[in-house]
N, C-alpha and C. Protein backbone atom coordinates (compact mmCIF):
# COMPACT_ATOMS: atom_id res chain seq x y z
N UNK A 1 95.30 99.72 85.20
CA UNK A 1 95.11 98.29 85.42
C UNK A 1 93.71 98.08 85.98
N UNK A 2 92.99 96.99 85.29
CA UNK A 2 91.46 96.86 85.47
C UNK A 2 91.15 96.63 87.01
N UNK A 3 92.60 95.34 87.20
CA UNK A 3 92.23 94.86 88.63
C UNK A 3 92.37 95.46 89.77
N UNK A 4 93.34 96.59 89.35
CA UNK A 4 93.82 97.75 90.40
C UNK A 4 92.36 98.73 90.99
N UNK A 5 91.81 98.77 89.94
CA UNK A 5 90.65 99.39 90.13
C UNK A 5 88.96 98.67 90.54
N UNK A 6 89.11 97.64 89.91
CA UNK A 6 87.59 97.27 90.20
C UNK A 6 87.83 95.14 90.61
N UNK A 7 89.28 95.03 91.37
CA UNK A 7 89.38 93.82 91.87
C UNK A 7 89.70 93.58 93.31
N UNK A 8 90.31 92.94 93.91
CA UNK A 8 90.33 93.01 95.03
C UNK A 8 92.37 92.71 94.95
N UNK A 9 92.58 93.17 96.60
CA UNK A 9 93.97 93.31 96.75
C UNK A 9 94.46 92.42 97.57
N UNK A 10 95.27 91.38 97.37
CA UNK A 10 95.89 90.23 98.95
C UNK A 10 96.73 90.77 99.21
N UNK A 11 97.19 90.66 100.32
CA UNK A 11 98.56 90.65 101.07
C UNK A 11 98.79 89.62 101.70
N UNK A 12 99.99 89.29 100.99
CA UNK A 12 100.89 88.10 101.90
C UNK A 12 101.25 88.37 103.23
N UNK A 13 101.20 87.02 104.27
CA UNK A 13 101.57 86.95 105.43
C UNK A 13 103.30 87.55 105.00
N UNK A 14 103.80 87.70 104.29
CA UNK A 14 105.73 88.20 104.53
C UNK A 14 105.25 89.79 104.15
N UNK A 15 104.35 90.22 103.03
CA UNK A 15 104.15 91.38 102.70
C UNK A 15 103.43 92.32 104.00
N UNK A 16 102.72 91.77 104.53
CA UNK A 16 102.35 92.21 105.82
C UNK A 16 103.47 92.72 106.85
N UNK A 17 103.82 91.58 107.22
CA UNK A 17 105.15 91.77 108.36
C UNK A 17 106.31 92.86 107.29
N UNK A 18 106.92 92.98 106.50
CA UNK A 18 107.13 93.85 105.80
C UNK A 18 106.76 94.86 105.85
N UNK A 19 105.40 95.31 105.81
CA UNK A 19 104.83 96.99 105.78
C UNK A 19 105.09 96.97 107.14
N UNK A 20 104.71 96.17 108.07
CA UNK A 20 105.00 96.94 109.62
C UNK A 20 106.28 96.47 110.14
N UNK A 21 107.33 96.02 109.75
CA UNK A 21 108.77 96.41 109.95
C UNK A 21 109.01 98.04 109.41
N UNK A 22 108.47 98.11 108.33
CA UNK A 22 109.07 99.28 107.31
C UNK A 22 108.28 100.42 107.46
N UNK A 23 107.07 100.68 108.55
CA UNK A 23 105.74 101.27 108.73
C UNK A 23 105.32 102.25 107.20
N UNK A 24 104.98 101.06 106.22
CA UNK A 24 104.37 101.65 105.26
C UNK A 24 102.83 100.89 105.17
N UNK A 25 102.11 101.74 104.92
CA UNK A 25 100.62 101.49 105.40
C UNK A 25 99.75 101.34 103.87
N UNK A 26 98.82 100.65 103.75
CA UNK A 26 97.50 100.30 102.34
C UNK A 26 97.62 101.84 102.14
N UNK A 27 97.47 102.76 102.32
CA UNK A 27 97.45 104.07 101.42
C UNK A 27 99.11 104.16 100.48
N UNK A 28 100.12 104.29 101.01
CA UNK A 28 101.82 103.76 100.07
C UNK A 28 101.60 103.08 99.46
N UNK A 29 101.07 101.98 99.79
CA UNK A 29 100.88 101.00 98.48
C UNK A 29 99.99 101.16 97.54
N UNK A 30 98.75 101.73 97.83
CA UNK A 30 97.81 101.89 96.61
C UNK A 30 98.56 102.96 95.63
N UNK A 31 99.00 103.94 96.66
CA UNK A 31 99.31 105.27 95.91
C UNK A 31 100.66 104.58 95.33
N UNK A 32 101.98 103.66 95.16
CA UNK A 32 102.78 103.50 94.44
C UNK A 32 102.08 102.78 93.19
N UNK A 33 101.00 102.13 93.27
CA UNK A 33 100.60 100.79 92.43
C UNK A 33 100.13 101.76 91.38
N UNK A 34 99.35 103.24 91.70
CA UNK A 34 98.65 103.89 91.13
C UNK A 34 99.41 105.12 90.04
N UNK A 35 100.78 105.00 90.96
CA UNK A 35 101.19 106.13 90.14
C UNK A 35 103.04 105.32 89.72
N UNK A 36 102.51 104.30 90.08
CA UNK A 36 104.42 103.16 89.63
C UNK A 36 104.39 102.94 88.56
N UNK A 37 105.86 102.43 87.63
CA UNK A 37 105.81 101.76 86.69
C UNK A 37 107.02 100.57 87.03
N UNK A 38 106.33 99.98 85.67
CA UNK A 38 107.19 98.78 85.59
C UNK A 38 108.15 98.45 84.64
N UNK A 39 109.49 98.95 85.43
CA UNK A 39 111.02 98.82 84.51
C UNK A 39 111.23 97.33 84.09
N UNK A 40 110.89 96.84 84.62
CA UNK A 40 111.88 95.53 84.35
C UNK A 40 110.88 94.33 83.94
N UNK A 41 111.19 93.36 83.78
CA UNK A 41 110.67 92.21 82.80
C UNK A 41 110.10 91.67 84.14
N UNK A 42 108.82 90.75 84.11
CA UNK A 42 108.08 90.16 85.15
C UNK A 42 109.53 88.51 85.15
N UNK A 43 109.21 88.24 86.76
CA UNK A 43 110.04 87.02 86.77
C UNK A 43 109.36 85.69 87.33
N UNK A 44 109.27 84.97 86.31
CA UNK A 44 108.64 83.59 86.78
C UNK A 44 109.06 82.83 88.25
N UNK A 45 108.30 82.66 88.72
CA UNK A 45 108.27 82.38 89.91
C UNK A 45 107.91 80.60 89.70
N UNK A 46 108.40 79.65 89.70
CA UNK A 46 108.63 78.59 89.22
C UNK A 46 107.82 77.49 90.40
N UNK A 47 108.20 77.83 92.08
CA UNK A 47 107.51 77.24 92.67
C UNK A 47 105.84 77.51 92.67
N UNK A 48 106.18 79.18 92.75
CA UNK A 48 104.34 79.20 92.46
C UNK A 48 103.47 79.58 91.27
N UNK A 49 104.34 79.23 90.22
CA UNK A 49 103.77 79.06 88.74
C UNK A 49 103.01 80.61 88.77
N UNK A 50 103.51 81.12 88.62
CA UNK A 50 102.97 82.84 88.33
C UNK A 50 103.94 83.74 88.15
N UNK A 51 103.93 85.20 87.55
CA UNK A 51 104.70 86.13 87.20
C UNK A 51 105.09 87.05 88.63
N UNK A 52 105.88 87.60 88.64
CA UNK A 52 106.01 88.25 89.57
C UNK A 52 106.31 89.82 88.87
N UNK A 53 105.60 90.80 89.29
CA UNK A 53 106.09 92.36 88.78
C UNK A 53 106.72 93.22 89.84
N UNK A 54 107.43 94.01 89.40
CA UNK A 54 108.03 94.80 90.39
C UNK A 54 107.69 95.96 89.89
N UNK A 55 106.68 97.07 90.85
CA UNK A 55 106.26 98.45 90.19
C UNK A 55 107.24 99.40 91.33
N UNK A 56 107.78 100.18 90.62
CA UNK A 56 108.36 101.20 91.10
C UNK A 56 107.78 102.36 91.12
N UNK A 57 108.08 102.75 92.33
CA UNK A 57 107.25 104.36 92.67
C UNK A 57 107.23 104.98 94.05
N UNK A 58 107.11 106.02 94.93
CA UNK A 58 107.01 106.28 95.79
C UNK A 58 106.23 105.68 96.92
N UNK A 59 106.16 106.31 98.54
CA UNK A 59 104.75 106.34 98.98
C UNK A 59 104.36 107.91 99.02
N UNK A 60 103.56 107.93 99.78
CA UNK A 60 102.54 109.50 99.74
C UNK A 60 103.58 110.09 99.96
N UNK A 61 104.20 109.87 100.65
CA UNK A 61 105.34 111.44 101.54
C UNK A 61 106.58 111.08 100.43
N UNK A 62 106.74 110.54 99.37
CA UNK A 62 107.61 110.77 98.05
C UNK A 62 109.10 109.76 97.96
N UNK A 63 108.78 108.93 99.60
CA UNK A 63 110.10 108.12 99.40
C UNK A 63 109.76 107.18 98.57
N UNK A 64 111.08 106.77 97.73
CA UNK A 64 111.39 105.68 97.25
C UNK A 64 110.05 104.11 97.95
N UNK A 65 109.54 103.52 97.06
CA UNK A 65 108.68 102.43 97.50
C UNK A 65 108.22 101.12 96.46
N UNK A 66 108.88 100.33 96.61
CA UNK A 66 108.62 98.84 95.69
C UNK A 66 107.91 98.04 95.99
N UNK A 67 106.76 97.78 95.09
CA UNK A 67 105.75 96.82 95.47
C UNK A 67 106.35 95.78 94.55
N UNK A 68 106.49 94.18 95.02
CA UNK A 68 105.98 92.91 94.28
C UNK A 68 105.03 92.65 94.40
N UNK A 69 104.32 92.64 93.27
CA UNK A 69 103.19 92.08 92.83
C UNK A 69 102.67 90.64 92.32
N UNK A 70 101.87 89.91 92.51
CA UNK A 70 101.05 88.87 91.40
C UNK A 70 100.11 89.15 90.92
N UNK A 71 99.85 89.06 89.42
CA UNK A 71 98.16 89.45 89.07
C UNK A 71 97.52 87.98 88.50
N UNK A 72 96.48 87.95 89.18
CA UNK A 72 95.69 86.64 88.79
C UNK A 72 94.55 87.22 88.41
N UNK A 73 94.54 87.39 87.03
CA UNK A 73 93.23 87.46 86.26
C UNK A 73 92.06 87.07 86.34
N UNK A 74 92.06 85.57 86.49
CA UNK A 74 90.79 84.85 86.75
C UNK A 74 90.20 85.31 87.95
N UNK A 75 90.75 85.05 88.76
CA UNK A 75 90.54 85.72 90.31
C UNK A 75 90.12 87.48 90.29
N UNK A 76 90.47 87.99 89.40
CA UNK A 76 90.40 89.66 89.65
C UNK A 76 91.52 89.52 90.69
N UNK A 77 92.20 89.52 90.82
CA UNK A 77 92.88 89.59 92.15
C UNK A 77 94.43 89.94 92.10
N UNK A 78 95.17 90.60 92.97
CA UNK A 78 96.39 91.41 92.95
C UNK A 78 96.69 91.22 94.59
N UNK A 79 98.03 90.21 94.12
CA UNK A 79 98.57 89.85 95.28
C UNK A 79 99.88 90.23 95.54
N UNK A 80 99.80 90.83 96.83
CA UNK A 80 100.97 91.86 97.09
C UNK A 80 102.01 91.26 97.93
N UNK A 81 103.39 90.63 97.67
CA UNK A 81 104.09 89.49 98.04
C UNK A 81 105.04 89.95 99.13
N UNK A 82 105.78 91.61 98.68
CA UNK A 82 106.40 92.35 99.49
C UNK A 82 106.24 93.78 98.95
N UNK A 83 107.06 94.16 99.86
CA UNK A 83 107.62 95.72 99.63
C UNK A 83 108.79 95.95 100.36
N UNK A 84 109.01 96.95 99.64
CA UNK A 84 110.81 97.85 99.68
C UNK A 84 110.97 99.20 99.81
């Protein structure tokens, strides 16, 4: 993914509080985004008119780790909504 590599990354104020309930840190997440895939069909997100992806994949130390994603093209930009 272009934007994964040469765009920039948001994190949501819930995706935030999320990684530090769950103490998974910007290295889990790059490393799931980098080495995840995506099973399932993106789901329209209706209030905020955008796709939502769910990449499946670990963090570094191999547990189980789900990023939701948004990708906004125009923006370069990859907005990270939660994790699991």
């Amino acid at each position: 993914m272009n934007i994964l590599r040469n765009g920039e990354l948001e994190i949501t104020y819930h995706c935030g509080v999320r990684m530090t309930e769950r103490h998974i840190d910007m290295l889990d997440v790059e490393h799931a985004l980098y080495s995840g895939v995506i099973l399932r069909n993106p789901i329209w997100d209706a209030e905020h008119e955008n796709w939502k992806y769910r990449v499946e994949s670990s963090d570094i130390e191999g547990v189980t780790l789900t990023v939701i994603v948004v990708v906004d093209e125009a923006e370069q930009l990859l907005r990270l909504v939660t994790v699991f």
